[in-house]
PDBML (XML) file of the C-alpha atoms, coordinates in Angstrom:
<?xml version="1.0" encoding="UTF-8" ?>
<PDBx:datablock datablockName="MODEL"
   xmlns:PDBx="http://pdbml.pdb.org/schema/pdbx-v50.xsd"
   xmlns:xsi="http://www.w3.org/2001/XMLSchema-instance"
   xsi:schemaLocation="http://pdbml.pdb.org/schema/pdbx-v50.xsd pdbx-v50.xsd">
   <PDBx:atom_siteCategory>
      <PDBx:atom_site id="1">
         <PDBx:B_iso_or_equiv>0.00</PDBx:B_iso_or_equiv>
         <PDBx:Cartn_x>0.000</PDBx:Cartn_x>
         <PDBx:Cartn_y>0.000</PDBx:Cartn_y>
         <PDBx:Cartn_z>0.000</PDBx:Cartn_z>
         <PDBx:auth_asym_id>A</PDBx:auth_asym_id>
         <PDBx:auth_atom_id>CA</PDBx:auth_atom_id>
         <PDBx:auth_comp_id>UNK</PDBx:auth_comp_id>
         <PDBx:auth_seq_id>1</PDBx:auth_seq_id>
         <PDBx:group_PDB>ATOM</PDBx:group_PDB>
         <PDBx:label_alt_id xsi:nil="true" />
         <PDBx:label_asym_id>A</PDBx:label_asym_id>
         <PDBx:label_atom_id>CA</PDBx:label_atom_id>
         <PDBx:label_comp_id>UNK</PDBx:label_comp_id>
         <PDBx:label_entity_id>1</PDBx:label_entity_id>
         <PDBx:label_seq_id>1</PDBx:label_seq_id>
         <PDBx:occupancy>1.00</PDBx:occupancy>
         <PDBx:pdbx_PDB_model_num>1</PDBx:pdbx_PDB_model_num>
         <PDBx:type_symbol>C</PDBx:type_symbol>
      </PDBx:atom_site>
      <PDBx:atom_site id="2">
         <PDBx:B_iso_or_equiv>0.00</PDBx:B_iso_or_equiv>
         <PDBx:Cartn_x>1.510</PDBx:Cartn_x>
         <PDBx:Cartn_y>3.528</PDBx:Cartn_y>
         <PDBx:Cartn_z>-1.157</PDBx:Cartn_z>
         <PDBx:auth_asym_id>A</PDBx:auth_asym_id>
         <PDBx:auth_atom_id>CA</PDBx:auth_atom_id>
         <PDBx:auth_comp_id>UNK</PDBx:auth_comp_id>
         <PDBx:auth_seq_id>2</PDBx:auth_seq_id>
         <PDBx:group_PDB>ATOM</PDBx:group_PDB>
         <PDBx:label_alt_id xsi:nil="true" />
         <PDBx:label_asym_id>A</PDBx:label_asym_id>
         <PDBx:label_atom_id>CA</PDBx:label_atom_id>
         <PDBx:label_comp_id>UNK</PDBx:label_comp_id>
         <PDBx:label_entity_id>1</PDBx:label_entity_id>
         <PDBx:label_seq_id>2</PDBx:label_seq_id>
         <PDBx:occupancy>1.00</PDBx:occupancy>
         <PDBx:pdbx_PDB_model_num>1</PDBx:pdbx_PDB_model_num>
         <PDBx:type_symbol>C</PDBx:type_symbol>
      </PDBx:atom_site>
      <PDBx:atom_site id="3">
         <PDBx:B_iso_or_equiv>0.00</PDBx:B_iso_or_equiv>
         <PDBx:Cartn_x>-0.067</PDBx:Cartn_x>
         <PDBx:Cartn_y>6.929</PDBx:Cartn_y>
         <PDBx:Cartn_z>0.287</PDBx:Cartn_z>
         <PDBx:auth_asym_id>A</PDBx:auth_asym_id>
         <PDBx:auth_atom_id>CA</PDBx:auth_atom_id>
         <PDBx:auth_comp_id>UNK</PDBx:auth_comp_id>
         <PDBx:auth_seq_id>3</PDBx:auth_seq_id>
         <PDBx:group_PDB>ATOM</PDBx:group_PDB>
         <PDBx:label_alt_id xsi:nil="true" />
         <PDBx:label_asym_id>A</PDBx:label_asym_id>
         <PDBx:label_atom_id>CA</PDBx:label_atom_id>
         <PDBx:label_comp_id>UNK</PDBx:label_comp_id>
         <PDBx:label_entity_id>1</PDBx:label_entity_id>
         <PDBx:label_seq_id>3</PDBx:label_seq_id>
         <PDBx:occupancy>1.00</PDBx:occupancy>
         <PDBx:pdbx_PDB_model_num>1</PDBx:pdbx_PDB_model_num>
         <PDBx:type_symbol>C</PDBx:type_symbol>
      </PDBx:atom_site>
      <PDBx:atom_site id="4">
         <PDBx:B_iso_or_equiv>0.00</PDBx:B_iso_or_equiv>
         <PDBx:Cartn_x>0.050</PDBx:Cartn_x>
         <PDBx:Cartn_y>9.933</PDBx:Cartn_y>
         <PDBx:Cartn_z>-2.199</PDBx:Cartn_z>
         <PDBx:auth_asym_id>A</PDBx:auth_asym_id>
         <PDBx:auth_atom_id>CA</PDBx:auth_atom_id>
         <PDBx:auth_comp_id>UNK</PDBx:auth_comp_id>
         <PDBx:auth_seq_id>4</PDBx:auth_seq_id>
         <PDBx:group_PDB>ATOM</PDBx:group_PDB>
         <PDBx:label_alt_id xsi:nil="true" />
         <PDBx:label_asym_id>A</PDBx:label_asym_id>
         <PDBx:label_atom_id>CA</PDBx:label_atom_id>
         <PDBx:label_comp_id>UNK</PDBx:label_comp_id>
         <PDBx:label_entity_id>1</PDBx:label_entity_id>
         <PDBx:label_seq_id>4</PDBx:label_seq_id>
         <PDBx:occupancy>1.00</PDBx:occupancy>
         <PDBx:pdbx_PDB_model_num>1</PDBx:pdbx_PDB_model_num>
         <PDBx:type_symbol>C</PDBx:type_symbol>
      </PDBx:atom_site>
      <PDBx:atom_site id="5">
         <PDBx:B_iso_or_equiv>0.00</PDBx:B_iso_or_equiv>
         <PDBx:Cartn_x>-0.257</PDBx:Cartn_x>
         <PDBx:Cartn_y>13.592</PDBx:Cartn_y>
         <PDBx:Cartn_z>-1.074</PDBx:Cartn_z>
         <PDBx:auth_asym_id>A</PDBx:auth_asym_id>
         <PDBx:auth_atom_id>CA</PDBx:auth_atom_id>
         <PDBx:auth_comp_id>UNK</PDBx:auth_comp_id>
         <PDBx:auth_seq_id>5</PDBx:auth_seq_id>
         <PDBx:group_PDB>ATOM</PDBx:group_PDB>
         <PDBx:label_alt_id xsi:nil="true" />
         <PDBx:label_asym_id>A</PDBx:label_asym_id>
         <PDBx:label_atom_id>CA</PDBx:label_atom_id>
         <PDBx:label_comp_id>UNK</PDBx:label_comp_id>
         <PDBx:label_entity_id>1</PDBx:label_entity_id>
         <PDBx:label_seq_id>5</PDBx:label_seq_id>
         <PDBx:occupancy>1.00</PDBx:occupancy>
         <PDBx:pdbx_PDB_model_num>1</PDBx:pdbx_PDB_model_num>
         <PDBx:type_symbol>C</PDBx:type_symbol>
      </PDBx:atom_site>
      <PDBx:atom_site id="6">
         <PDBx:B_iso_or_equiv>0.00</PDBx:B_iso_or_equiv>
         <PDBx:Cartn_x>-4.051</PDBx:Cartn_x>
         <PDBx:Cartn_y>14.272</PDBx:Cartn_y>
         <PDBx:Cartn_z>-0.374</PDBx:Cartn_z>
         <PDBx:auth_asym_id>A</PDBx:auth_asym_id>
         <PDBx:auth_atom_id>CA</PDBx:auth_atom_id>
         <PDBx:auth_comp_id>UNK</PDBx:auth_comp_id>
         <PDBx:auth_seq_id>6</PDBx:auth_seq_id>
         <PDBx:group_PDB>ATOM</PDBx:group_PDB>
         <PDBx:label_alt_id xsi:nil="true" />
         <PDBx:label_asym_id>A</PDBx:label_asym_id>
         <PDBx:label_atom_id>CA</PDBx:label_atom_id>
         <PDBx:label_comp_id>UNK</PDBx:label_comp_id>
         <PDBx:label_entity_id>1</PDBx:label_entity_id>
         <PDBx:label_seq_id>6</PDBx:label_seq_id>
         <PDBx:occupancy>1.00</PDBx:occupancy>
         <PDBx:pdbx_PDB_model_num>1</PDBx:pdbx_PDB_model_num>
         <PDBx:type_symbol>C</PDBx:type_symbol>
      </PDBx:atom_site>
      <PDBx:atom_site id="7">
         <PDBx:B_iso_or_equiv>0.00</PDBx:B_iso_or_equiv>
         <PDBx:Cartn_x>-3.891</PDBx:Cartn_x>
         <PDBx:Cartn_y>16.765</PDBx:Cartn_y>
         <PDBx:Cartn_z>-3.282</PDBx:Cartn_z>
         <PDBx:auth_asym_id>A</PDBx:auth_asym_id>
         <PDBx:auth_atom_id>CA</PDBx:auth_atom_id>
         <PDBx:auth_comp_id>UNK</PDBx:auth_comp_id>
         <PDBx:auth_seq_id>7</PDBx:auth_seq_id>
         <PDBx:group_PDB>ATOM</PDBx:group_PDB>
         <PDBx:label_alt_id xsi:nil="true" />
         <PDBx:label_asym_id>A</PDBx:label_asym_id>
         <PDBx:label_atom_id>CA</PDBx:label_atom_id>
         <PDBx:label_comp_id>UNK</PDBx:label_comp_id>
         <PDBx:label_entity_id>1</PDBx:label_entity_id>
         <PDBx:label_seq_id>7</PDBx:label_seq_id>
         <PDBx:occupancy>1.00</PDBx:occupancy>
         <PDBx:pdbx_PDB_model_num>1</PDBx:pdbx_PDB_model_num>
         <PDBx:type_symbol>C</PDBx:type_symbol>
      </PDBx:atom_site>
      <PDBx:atom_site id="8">
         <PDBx:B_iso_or_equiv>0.00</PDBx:B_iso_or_equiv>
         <PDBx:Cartn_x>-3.132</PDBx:Cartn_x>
         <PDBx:Cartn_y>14.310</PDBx:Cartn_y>
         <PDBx:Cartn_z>-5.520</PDBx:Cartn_z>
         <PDBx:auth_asym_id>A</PDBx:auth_asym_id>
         <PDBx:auth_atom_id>CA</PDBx:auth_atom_id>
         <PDBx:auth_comp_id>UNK</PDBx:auth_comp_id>
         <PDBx:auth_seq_id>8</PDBx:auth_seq_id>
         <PDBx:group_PDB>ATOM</PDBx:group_PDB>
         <PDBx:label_alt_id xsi:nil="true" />
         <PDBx:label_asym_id>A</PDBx:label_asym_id>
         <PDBx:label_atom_id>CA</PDBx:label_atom_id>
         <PDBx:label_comp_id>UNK</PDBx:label_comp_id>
         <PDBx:label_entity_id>1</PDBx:label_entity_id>
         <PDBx:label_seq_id>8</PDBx:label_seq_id>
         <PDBx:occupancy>1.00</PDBx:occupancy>
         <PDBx:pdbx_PDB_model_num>1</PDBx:pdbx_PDB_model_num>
         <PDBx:type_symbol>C</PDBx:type_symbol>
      </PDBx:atom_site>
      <PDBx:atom_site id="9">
         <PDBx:B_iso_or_equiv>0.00</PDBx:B_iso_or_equiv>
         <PDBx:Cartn_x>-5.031</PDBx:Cartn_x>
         <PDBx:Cartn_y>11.423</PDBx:Cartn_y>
         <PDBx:Cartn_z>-3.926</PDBx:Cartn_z>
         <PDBx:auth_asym_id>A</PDBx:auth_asym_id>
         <PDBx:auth_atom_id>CA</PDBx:auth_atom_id>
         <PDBx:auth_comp_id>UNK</PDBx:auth_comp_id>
         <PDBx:auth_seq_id>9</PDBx:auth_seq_id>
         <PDBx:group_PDB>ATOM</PDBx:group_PDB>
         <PDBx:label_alt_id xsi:nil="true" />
         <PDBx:label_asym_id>A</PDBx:label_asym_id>
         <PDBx:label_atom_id>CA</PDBx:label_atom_id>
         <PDBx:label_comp_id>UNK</PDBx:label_comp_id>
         <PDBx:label_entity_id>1</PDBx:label_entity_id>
         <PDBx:label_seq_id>9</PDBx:label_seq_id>
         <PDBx:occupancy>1.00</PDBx:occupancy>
         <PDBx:pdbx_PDB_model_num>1</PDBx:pdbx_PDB_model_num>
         <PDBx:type_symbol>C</PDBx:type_symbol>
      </PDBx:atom_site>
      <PDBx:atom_site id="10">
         <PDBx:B_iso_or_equiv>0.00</PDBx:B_iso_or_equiv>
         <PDBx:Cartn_x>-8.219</PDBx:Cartn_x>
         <PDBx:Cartn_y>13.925</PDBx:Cartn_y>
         <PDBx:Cartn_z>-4.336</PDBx:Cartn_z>
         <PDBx:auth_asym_id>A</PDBx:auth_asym_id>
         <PDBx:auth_atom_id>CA</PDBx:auth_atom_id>
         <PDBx:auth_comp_id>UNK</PDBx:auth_comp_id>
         <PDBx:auth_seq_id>10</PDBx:auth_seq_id>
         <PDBx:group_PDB>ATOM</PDBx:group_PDB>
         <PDBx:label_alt_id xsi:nil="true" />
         <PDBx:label_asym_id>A</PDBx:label_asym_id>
         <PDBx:label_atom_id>CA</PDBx:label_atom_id>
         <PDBx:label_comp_id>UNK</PDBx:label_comp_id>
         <PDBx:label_entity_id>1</PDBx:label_entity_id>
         <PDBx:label_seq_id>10</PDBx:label_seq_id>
         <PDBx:occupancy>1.00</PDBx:occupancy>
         <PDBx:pdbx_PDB_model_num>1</PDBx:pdbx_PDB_model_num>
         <PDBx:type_symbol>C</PDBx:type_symbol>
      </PDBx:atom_site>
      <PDBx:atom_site id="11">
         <PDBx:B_iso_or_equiv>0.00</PDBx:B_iso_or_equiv>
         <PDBx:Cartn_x>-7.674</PDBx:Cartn_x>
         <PDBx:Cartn_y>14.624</PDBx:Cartn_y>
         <PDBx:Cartn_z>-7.900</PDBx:Cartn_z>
         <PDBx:auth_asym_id>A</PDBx:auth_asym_id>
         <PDBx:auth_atom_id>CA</PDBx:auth_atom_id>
         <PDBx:auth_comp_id>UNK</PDBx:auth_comp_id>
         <PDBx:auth_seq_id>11</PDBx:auth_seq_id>
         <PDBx:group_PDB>ATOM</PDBx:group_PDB>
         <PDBx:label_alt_id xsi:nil="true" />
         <PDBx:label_asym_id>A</PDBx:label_asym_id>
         <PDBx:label_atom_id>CA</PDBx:label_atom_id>
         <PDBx:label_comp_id>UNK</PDBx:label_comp_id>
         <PDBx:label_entity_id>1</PDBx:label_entity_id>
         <PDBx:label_seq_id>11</PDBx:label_seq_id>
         <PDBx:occupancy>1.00</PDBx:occupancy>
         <PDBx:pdbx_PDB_model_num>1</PDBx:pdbx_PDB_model_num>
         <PDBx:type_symbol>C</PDBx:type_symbol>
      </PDBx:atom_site>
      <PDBx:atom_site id="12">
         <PDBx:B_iso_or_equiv>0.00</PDBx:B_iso_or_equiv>
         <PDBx:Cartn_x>-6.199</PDBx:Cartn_x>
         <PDBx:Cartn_y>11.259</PDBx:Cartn_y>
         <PDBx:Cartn_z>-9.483</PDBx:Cartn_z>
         <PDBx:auth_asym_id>A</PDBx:auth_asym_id>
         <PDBx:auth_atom_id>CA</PDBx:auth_atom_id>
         <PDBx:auth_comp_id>UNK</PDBx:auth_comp_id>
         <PDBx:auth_seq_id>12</PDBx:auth_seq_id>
         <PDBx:group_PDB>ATOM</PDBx:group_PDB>
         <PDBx:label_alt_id xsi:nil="true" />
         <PDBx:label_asym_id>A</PDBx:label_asym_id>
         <PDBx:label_atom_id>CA</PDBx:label_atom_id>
         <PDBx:label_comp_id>UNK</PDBx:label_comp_id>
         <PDBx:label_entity_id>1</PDBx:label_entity_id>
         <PDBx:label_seq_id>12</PDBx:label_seq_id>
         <PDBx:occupancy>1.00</PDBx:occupancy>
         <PDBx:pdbx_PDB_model_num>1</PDBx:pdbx_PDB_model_num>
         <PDBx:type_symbol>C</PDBx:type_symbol>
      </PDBx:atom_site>
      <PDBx:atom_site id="13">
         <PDBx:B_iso_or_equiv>0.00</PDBx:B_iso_or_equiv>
         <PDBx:Cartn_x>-7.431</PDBx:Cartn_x>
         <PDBx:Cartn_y>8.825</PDBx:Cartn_y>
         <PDBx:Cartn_z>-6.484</PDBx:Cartn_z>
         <PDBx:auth_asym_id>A</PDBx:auth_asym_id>
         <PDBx:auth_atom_id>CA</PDBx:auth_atom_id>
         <PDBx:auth_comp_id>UNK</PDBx:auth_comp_id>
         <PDBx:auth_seq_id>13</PDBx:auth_seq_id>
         <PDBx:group_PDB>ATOM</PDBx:group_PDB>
         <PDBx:label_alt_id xsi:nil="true" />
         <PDBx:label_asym_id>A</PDBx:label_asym_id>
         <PDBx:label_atom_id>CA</PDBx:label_atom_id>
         <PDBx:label_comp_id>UNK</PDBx:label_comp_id>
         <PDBx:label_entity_id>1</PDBx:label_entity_id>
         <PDBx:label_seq_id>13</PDBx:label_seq_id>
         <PDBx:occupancy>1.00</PDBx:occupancy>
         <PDBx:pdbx_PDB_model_num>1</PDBx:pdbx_PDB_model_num>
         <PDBx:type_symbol>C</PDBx:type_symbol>
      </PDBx:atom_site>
      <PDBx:atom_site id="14">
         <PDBx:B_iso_or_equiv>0.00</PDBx:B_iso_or_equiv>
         <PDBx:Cartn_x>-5.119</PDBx:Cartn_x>
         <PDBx:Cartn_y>5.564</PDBx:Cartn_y>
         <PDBx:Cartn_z>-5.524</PDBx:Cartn_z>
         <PDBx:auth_asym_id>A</PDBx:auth_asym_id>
         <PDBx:auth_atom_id>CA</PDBx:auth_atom_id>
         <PDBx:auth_comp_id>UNK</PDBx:auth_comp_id>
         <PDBx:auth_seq_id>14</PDBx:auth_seq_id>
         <PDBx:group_PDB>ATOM</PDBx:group_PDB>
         <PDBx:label_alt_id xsi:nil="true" />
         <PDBx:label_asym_id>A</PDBx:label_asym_id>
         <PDBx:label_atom_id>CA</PDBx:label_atom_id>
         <PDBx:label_comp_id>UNK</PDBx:label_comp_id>
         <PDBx:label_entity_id>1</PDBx:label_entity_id>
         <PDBx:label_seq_id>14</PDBx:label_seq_id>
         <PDBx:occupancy>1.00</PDBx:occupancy>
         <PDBx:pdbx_PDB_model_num>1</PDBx:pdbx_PDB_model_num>
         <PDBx:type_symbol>C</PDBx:type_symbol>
      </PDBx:atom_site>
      <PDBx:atom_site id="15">
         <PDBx:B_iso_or_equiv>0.00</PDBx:B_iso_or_equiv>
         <PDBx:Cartn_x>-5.404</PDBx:Cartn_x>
         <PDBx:Cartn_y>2.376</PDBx:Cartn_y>
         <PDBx:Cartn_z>-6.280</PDBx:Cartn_z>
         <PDBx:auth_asym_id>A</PDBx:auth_asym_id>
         <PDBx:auth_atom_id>CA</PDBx:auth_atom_id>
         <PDBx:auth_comp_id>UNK</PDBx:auth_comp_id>
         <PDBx:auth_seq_id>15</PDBx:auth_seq_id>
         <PDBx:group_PDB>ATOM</PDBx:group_PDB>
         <PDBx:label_alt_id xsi:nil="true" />
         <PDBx:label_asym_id>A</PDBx:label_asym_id>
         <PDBx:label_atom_id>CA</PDBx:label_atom_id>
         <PDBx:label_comp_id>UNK</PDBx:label_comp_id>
         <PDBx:label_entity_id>1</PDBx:label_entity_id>
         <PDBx:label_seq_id>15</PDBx:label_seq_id>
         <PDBx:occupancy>1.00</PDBx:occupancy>
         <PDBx:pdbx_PDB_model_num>1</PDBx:pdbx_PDB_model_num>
         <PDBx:type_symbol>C</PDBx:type_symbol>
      </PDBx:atom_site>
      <PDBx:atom_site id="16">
         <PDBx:B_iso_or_equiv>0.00</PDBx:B_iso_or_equiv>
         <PDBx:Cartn_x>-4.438</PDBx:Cartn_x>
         <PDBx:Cartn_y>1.527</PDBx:Cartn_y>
         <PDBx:Cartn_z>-1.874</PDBx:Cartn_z>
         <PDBx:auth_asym_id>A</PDBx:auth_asym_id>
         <PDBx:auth_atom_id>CA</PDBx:auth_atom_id>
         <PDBx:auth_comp_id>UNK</PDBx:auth_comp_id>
         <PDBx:auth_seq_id>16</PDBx:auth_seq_id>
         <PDBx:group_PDB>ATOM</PDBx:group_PDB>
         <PDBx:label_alt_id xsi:nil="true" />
         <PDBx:label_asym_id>A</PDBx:label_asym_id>
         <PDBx:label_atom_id>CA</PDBx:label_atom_id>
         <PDBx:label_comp_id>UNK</PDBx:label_comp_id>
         <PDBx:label_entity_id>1</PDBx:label_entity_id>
         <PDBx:label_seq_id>16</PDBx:label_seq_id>
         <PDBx:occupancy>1.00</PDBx:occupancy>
         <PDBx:pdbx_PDB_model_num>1</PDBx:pdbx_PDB_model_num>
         <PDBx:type_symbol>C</PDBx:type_symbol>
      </PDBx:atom_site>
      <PDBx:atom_site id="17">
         <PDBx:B_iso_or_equiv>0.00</PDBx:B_iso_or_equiv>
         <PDBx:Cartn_x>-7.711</PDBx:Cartn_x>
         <PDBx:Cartn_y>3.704</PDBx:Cartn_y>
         <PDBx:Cartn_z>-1.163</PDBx:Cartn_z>
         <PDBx:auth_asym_id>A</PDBx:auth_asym_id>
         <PDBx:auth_atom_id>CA</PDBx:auth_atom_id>
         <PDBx:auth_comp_id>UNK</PDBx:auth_comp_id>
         <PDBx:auth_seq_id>17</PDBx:auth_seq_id>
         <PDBx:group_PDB>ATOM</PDBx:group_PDB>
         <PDBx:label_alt_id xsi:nil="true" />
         <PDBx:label_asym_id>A</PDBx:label_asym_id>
         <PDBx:label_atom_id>CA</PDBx:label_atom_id>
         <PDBx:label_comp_id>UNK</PDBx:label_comp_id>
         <PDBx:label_entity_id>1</PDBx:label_entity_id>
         <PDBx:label_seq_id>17</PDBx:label_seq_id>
         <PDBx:occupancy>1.00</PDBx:occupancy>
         <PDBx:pdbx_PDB_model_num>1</PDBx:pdbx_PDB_model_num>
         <PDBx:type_symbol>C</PDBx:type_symbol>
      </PDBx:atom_site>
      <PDBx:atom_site id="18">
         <PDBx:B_iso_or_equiv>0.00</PDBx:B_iso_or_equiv>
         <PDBx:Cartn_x>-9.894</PDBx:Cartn_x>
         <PDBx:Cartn_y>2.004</PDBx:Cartn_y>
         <PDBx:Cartn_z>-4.547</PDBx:Cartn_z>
         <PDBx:auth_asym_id>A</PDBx:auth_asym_id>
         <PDBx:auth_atom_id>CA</PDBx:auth_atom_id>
         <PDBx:auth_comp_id>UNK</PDBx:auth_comp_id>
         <PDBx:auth_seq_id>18</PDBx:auth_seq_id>
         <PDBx:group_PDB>ATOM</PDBx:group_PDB>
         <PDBx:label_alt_id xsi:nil="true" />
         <PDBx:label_asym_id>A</PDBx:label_asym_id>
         <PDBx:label_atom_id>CA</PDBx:label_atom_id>
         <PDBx:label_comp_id>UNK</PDBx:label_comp_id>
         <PDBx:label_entity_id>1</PDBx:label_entity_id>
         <PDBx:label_seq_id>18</PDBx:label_seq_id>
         <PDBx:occupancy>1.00</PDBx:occupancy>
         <PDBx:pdbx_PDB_model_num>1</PDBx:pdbx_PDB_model_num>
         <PDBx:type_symbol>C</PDBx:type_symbol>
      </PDBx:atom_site>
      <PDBx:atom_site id="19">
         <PDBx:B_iso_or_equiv>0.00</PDBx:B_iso_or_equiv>
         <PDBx:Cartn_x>-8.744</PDBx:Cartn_x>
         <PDBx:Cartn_y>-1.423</PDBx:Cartn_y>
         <PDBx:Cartn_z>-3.419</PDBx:Cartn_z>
         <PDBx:auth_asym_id>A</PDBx:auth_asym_id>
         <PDBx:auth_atom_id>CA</PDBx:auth_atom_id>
         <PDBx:auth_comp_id>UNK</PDBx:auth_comp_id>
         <PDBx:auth_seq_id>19</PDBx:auth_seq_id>
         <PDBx:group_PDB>ATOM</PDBx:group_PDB>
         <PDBx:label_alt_id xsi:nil="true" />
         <PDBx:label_asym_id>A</PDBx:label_asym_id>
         <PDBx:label_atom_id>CA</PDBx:label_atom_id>
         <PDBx:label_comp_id>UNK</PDBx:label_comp_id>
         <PDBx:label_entity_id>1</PDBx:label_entity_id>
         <PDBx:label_seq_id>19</PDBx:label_seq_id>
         <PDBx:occupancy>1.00</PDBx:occupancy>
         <PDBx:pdbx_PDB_model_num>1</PDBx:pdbx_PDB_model_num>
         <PDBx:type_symbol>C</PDBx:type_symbol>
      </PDBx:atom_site>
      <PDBx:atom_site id="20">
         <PDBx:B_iso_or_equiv>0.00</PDBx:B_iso_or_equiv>
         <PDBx:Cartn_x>-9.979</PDBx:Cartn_x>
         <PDBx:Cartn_y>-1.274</PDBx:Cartn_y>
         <PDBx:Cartn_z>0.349</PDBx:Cartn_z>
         <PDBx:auth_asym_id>A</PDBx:auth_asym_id>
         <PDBx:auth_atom_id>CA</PDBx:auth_atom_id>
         <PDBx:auth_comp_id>UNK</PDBx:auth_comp_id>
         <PDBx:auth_seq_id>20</PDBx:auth_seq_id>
         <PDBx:group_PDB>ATOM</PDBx:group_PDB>
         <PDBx:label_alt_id xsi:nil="true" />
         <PDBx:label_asym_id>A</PDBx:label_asym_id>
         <PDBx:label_atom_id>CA</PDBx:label_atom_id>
         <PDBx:label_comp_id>UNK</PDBx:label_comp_id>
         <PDBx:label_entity_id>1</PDBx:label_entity_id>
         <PDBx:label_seq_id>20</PDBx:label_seq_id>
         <PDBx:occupancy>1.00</PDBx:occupancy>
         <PDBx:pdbx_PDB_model_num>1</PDBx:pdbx_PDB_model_num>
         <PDBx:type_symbol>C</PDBx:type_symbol>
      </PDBx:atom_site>
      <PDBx:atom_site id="21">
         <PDBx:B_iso_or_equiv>0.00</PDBx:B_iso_or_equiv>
         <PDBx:Cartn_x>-13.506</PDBx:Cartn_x>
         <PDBx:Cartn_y>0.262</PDBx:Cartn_y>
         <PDBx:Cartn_z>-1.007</PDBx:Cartn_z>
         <PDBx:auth_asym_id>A</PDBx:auth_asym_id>
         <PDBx:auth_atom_id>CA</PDBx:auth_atom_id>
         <PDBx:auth_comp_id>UNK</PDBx:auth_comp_id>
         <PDBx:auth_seq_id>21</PDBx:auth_seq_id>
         <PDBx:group_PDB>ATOM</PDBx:group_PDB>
         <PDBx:label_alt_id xsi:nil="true" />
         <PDBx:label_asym_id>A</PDBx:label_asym_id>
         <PDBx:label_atom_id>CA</PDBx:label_atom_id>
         <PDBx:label_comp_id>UNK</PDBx:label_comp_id>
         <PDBx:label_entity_id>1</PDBx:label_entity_id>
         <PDBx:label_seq_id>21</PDBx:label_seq_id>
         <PDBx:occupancy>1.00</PDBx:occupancy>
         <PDBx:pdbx_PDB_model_num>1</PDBx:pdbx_PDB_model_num>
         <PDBx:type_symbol>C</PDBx:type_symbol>
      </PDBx:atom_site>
      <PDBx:atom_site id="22">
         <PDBx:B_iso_or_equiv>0.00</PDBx:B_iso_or_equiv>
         <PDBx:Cartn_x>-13.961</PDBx:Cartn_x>
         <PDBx:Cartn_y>-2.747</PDBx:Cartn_y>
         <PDBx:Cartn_z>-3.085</PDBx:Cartn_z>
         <PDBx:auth_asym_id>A</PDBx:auth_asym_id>
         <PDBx:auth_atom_id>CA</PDBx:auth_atom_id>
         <PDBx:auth_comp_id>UNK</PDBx:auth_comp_id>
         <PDBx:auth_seq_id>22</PDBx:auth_seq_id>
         <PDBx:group_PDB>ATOM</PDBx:group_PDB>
         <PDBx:label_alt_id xsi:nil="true" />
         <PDBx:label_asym_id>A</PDBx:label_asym_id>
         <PDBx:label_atom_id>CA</PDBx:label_atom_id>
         <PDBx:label_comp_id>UNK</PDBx:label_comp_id>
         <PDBx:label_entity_id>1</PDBx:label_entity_id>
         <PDBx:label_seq_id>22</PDBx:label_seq_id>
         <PDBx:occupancy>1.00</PDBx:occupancy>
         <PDBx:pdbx_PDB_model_num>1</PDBx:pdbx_PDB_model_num>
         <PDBx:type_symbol>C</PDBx:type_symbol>
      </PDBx:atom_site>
      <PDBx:atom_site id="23">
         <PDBx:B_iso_or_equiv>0.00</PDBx:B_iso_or_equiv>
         <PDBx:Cartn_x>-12.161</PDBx:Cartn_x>
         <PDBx:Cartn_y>-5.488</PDBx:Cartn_y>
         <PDBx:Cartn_z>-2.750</PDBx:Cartn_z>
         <PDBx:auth_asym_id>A</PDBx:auth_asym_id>
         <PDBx:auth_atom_id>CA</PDBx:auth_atom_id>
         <PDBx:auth_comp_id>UNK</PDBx:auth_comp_id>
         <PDBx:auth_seq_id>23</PDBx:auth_seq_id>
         <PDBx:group_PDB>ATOM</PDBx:group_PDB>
         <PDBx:label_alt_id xsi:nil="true" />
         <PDBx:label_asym_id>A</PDBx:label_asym_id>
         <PDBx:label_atom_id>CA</PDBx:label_atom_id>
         <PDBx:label_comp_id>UNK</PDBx:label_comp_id>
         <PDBx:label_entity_id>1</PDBx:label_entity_id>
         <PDBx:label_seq_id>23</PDBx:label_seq_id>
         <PDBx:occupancy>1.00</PDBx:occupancy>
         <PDBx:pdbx_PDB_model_num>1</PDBx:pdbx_PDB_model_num>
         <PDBx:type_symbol>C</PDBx:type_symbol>
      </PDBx:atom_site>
      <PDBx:atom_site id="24">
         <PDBx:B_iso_or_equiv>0.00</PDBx:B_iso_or_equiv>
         <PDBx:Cartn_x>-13.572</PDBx:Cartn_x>
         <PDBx:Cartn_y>-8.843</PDBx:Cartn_y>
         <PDBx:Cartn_z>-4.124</PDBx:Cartn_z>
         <PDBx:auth_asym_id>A</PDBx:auth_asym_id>
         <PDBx:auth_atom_id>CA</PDBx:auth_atom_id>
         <PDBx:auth_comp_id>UNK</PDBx:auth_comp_id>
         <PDBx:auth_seq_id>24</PDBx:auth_seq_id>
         <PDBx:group_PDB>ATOM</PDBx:group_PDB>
         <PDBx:label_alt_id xsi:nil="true" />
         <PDBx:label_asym_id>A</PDBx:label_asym_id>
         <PDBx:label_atom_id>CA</PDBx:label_atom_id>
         <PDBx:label_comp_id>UNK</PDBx:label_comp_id>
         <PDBx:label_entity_id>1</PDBx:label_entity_id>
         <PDBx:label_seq_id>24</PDBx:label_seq_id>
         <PDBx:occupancy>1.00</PDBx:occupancy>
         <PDBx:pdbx_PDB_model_num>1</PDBx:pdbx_PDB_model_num>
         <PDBx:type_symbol>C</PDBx:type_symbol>
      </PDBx:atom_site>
      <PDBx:atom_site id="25">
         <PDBx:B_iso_or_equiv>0.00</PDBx:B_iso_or_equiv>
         <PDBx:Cartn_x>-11.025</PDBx:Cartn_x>
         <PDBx:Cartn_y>-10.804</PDBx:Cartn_y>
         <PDBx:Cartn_z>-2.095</PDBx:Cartn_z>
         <PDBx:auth_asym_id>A</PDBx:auth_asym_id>
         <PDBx:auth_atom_id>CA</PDBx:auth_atom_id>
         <PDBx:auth_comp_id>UNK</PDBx:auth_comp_id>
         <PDBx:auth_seq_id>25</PDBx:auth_seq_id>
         <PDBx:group_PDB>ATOM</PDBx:group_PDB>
         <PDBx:label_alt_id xsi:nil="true" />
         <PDBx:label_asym_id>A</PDBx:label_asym_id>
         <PDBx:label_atom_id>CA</PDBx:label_atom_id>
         <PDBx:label_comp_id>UNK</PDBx:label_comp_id>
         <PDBx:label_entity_id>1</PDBx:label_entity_id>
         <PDBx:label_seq_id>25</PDBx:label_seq_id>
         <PDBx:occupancy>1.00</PDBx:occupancy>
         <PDBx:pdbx_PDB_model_num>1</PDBx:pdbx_PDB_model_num>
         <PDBx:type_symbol>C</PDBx:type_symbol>
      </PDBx:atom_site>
   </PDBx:atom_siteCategory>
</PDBx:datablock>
């Protein structure tokens, strides 16, 4: 899992944050 700024978290998302809101498995 790899943090980015918030900034850029807010604008181009993460796959980290993506992952935990819907992981399959």
């Amino acid at each position: 899992g790899y943090g980015h700024s918030r900034l850029q978290e807010t604008l181009l998302g993460g796959v980290t944050r993506d992952m935990l809101r819907a992981m399959t498995v």
